[in-house]
N, C-alpha and C. Protein backbone atom coordinates (compact mmCIF):
# COMPACT_ATOMS: atom_id res chain seq x y z
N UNK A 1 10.49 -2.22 2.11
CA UNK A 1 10.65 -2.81 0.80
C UNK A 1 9.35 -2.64 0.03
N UNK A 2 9.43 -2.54 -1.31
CA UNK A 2 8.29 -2.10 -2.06
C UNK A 2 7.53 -3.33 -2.42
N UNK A 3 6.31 -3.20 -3.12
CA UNK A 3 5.45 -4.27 -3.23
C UNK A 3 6.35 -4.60 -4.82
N UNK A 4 5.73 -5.76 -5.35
CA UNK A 4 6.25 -6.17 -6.72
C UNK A 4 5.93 -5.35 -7.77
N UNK A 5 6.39 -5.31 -8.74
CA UNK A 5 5.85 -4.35 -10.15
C UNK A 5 5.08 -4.96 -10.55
N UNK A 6 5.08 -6.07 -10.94
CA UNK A 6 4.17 -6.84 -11.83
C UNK A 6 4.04 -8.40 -11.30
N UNK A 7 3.31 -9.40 -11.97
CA UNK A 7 2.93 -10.66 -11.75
C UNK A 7 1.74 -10.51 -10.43
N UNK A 8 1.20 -11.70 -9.92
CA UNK A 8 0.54 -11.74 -8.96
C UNK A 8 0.87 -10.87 -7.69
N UNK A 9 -0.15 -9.93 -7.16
CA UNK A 9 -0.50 -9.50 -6.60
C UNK A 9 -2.00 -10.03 -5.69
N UNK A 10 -1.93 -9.52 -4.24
CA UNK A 10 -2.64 -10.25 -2.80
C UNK A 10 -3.31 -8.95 -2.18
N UNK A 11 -4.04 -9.32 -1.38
CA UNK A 11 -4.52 -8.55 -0.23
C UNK A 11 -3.18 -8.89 0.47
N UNK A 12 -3.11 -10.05 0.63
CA UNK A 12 -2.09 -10.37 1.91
C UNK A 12 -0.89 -9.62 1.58
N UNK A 13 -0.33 -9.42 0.74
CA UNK A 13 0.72 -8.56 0.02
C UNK A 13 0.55 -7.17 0.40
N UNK A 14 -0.38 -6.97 0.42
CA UNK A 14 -0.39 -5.82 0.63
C UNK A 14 -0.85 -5.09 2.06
N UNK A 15 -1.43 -5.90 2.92
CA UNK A 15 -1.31 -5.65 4.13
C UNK A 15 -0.02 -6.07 4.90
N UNK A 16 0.94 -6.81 4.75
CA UNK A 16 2.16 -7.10 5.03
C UNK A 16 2.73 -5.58 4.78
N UNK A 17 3.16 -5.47 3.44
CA UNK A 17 3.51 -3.87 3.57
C UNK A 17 2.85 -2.66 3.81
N UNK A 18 1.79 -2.66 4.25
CA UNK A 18 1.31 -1.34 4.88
C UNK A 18 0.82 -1.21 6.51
N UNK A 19 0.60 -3.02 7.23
CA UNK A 19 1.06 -3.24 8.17
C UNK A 19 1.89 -4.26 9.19
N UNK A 20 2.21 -4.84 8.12
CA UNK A 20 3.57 -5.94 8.98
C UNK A 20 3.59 -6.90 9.12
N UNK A 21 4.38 -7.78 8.66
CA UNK A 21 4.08 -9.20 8.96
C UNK A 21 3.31 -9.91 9.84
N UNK A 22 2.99 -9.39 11.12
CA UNK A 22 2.24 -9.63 11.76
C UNK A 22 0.71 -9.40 11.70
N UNK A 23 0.40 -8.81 10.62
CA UNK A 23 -1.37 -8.53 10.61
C UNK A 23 -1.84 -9.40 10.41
N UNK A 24 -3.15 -9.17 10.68
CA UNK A 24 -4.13 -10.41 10.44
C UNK A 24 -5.77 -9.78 10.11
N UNK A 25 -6.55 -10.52 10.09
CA UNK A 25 -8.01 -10.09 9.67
C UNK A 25 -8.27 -10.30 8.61
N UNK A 26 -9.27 -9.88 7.53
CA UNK A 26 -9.91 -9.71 6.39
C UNK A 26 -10.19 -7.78 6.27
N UNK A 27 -9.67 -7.41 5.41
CA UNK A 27 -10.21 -5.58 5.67
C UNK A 27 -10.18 -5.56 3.85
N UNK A 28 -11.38 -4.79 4.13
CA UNK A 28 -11.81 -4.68 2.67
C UNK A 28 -10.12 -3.78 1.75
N UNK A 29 -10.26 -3.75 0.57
CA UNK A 29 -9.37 -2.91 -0.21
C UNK A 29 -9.39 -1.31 0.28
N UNK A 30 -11.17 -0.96 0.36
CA UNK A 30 -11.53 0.29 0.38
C UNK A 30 -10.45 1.15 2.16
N UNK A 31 -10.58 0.07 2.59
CA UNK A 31 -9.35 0.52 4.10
C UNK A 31 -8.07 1.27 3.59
N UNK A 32 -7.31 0.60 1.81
CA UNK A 32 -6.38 0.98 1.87
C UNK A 32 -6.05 2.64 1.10
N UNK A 33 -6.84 2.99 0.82
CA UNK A 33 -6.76 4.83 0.42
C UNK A 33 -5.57 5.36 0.79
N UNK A 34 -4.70 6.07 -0.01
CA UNK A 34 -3.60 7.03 0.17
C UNK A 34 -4.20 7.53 0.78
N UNK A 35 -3.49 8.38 1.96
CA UNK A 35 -3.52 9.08 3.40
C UNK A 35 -4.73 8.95 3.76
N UNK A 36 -5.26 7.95 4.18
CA UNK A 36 -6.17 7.49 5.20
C UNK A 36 -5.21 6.75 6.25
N UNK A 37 -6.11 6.23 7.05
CA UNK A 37 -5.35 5.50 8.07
C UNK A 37 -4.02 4.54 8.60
N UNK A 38 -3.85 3.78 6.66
CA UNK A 38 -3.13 2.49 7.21
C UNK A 38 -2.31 3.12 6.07
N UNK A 39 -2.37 3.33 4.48
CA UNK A 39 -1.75 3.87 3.71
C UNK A 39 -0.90 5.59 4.12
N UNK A 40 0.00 5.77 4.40
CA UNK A 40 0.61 7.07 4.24
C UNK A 40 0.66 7.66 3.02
N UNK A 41 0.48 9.40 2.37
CA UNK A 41 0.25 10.36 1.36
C UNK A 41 1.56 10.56 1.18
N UNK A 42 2.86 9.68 0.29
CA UNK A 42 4.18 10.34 -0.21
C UNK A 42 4.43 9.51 -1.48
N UNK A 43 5.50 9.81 -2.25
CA UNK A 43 5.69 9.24 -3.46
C UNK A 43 5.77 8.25 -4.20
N UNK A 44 5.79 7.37 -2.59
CA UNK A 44 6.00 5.73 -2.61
C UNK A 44 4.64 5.23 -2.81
N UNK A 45 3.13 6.13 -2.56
CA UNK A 45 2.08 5.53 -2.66
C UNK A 45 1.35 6.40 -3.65
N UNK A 46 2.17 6.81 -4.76
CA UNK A 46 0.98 7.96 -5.35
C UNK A 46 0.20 7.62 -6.27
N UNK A 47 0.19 6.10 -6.87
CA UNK A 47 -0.48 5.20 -7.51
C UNK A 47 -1.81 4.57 -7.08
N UNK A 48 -1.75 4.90 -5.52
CA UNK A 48 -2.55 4.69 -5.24
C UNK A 48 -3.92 5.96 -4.87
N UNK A 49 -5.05 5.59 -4.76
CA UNK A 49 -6.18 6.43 -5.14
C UNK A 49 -6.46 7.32 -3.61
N UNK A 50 -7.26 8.49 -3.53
CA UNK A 50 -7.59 8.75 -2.16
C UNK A 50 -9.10 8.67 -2.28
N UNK A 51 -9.56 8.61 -3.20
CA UNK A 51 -11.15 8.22 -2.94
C UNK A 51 -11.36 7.50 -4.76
N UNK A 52 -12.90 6.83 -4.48
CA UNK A 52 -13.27 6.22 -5.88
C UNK A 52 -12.43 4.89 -6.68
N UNK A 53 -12.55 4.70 -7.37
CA UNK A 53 -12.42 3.11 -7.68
C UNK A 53 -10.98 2.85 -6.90
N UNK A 54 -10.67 1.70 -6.48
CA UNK A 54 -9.58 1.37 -6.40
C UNK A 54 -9.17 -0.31 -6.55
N UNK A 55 -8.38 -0.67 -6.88
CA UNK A 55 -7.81 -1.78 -7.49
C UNK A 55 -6.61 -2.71 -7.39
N UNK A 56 -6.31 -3.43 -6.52
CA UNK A 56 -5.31 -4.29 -5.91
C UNK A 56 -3.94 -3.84 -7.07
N UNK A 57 -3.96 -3.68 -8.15
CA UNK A 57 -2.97 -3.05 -9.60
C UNK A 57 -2.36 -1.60 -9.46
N UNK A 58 -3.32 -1.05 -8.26
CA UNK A 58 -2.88 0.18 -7.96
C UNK A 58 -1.48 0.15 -6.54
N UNK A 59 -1.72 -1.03 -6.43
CA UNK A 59 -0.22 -1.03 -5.47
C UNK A 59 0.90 -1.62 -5.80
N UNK A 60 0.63 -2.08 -6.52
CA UNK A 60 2.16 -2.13 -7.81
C UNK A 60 3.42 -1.50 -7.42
N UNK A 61 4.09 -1.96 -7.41
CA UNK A 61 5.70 -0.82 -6.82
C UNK A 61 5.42 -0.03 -5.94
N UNK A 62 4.53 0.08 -5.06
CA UNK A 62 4.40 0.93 -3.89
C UNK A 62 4.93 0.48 -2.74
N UNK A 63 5.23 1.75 -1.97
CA UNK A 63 5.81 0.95 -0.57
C UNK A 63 5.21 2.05 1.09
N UNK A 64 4.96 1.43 1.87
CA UNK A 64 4.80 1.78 3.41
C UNK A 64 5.93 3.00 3.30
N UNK A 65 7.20 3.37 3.23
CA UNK A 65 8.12 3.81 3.63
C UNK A 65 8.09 4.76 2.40
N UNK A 66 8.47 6.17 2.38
CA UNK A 66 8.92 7.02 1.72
C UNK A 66 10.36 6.89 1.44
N UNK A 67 10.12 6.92 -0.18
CA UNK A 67 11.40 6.52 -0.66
C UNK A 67 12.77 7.52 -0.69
N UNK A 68 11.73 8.96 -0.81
CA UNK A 68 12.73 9.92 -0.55
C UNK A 68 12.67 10.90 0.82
N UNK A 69 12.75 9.75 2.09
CA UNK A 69 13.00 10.31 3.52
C UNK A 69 14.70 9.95 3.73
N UNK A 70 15.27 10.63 4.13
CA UNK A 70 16.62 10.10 4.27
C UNK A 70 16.86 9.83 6.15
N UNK A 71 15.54 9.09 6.67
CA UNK A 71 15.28 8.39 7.30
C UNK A 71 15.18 9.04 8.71
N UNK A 72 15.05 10.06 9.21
CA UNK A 72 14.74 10.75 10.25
C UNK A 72 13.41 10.98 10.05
């Protein structure tokens, strides 16, 4: 499921969808980079940055899951 479009936005929001209800810790923003480690590089995250400023606004309607995998 994708993050919200608009209104308040979280860290916690956003580590839930990129790793699961179950996470935990404090990890800076800079962790979350399109195709680095925890973020995956597809259409669902292309709002988001792969290097240089980045901004909790940049995950806006983004989601963990590729929207156009037809799930295999």
């Amino acid at each position: 499921m994708a993050l919200q479009s608009s209104g308040p936005i979280s860290m916690a929001d956003i580590r839930t969808e990129f790793e699961g209800s179950g996470s935990s810790g404090a990890r800076s923003i800079s962790n979350y980079y399109r195709g680095g480690p925890i973020v995956p590089n597809h259409s669902g995250t292309s709002t988001i940055p792969t290097s240089g400023t980045i901004s909790l606004s940049n995950f806006y309607g983004t989601q963990y899951s590729n929207p156009n995998s037809d799930g295999e």
